[in-house]
C-alpha atoms as a PDB file:
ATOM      1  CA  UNK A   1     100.431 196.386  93.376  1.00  0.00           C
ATOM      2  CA  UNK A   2     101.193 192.971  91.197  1.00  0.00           C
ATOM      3  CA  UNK A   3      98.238 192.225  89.505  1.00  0.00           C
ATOM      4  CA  UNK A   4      96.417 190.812  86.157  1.00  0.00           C
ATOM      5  CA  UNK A   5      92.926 192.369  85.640  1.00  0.00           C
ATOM      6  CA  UNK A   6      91.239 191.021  83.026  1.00  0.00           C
ATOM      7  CA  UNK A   7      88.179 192.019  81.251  1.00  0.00           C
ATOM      8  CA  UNK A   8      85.568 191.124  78.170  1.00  0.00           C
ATOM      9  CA  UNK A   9      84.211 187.610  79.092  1.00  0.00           C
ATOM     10  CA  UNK A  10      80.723 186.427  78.644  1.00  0.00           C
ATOM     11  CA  UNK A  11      77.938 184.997  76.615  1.00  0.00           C
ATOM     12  CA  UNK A  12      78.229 184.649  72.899  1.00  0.00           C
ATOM     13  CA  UNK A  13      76.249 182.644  70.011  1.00  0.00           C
ATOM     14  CA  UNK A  14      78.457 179.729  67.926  1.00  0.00           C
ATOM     15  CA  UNK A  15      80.051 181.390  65.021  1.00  0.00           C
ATOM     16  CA  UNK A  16      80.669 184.645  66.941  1.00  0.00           C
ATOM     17  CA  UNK A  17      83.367 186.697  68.116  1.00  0.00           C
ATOM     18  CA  UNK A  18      84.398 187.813  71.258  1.00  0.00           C
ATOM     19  CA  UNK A  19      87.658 189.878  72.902  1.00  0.00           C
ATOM     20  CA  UNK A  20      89.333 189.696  76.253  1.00  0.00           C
ATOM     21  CA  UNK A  21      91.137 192.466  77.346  1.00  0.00           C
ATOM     22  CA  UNK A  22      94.134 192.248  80.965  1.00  0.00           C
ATOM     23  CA  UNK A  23      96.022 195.036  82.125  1.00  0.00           C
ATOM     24  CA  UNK A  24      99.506 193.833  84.124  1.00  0.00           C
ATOM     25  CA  UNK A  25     100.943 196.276  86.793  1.00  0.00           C
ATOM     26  CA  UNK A  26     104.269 197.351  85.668  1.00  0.00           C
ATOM     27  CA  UNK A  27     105.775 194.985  87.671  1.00  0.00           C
ATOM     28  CA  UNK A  28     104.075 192.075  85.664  1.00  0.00           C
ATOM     29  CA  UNK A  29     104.278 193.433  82.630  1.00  0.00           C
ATOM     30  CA  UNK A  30     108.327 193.059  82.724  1.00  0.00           C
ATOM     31  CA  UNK A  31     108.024 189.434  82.831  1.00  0.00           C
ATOM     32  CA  UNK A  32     108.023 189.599  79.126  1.00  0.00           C
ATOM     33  CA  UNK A  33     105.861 186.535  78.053  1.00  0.00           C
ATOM     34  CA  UNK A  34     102.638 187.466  78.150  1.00  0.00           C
ATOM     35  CA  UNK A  35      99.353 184.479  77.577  1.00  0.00           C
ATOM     36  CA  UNK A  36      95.923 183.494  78.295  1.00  0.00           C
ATOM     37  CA  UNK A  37      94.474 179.763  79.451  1.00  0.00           C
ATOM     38  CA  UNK A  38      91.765 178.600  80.059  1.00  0.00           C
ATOM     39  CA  UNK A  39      90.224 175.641  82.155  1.00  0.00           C
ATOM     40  CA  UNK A  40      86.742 174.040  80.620  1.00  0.00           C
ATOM     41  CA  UNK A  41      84.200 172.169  83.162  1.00  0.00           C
ATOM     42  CA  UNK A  42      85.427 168.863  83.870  1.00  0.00           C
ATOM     43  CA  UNK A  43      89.037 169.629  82.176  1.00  0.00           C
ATOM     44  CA  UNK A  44      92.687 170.645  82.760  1.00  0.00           C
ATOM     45  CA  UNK A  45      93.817 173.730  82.588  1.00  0.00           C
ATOM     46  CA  UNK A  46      95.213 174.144  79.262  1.00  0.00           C
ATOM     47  CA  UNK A  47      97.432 176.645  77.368  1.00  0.00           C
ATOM     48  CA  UNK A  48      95.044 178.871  74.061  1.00  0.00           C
ATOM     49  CA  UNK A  49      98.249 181.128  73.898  1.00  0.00           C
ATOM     50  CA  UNK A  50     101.131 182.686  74.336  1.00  0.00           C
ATOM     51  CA  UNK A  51     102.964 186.086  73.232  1.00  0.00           C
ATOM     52  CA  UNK A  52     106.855 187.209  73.879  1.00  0.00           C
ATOM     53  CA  UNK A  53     108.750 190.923  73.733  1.00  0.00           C
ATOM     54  CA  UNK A  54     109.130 191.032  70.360  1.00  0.00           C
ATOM     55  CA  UNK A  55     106.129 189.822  69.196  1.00  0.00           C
ATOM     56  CA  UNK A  56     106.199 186.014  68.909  1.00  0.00           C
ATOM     57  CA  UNK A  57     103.336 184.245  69.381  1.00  0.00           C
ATOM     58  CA  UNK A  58     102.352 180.475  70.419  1.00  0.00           C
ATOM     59  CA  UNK A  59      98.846 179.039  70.218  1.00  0.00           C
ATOM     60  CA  UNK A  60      97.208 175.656  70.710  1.00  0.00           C
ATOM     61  CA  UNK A  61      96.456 173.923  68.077  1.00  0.00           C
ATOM     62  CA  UNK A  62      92.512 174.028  68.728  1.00  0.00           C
ATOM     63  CA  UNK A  63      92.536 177.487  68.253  1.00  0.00           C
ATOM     64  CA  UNK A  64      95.132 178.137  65.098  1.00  0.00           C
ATOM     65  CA  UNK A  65      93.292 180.525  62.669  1.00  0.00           C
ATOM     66  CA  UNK A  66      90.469 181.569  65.101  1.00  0.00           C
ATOM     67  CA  UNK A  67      92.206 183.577  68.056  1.00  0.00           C
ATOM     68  CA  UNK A  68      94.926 186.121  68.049  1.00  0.00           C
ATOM     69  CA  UNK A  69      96.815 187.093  70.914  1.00  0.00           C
ATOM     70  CA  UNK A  70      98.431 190.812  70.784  1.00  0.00           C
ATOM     71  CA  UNK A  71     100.100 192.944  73.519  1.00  0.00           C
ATOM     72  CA  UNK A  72     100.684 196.564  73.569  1.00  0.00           C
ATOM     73  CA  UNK A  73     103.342 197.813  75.677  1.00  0.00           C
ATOM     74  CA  UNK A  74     103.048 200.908  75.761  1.00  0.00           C
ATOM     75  CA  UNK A  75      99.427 200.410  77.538  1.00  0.00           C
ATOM     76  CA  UNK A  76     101.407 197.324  78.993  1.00  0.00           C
ATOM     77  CA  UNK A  77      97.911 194.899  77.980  1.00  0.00           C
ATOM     78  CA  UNK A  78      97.594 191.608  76.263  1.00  0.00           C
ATOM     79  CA  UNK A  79      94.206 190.514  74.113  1.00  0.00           C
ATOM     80  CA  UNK A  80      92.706 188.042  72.840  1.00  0.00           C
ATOM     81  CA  UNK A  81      90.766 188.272  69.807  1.00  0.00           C
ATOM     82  CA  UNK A  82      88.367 185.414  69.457  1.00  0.00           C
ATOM     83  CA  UNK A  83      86.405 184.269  66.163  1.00  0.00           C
ATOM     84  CA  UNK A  84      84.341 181.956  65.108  1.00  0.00           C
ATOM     85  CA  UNK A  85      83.704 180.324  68.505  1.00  0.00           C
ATOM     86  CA  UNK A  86      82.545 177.161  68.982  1.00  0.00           C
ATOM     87  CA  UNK A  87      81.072 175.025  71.524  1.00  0.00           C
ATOM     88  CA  UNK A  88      83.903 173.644  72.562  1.00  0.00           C
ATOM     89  CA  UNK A  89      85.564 177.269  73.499  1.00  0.00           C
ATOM     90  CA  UNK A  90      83.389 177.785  76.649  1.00  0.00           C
ATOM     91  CA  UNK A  91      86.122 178.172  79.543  1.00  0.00           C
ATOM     92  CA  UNK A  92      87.297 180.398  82.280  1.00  0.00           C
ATOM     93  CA  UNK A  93      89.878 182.118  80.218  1.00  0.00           C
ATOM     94  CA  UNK A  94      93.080 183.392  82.540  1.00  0.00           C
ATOM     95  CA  UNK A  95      95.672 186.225  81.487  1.00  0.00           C
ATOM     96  CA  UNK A  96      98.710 185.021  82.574  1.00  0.00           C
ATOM     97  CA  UNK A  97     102.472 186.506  82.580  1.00  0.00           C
ATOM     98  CA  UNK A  98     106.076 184.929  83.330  1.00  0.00           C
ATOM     99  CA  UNK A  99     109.617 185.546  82.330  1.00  0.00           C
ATOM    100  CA  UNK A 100     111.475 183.578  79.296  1.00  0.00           C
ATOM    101  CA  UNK A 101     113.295 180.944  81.948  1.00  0.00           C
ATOM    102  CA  UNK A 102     110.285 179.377  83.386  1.00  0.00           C
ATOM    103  CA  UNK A 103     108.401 177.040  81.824  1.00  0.00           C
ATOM    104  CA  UNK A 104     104.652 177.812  83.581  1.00  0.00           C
ATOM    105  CA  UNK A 105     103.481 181.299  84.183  1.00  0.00           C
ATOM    106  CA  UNK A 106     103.957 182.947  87.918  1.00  0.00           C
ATOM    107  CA  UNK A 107     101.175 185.735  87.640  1.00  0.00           C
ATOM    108  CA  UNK A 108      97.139 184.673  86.952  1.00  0.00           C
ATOM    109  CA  UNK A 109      94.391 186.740  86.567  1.00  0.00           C
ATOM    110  CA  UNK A 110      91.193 185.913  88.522  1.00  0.00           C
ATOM    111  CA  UNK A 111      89.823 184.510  85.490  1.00  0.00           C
ATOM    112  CA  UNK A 112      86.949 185.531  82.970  1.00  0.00           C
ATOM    113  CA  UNK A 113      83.902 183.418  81.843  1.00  0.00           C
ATOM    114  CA  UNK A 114      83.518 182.939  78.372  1.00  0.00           C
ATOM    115  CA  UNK A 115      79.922 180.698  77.523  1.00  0.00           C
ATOM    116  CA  UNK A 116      79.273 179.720  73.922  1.00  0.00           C
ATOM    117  CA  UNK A 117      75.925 178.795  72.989  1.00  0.00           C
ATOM    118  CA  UNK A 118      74.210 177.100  69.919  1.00  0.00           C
END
């Protein structure tokens, strides 16, 4: 079965830390890139980051120095690591997974609520 589960969402104070956890079927997993979005009330969906083969990783900009993204082939899973959230963080967060040549992912998890509060 093709499929993203994802897991770890929910309610967290300002200043906290939170982790998100997805598990790709095997044939997901061999897409390579492997990332996370998220869409915030009112907003586009928008790219927090993304994480190749070998290890390279992408993030936005808003998140640079708060969130790490790691994978783990072996267990063929990607995380994200969250700290010091903010406001401004609460989203549905989606794994996501496609191969080098396209530019958008083809494979979305259902998507994981993540609430910051003050």
């Amino acid at each position: 079965q093709v499929q993203l589960v994802e897991s770890g969402g929910g309610l967290v104070q300002a200043g906290g830390s939170l982790r998100l956890s997805c598990a790709a079927s095997d044939a997901i997993y061999s897409s390579n890139v492997m990332g996370w979005y998220r869409q915030a009330p009112g907003k586009q969906r928008e790219l927090v980051a993304e994480i190749y083969g070998l290890g390279r990783t992408l993030y936005a900009d808003p998140v640079k120095g708060r969130i790490t993204i790691s994978r783990d082939d072996e267990k063929k899973t990607s995380d994200l690591q969250m700290n010091s959230l903010k406001h401004e963080d609460t989203a549905v967060y989606y794994c996501t997974a496609r191969n080098t040549f396209s530019d958008m992912p083809g494979y979305w998890g259902q998507g994981n609520q993540v609430t910051i509060f003050s």
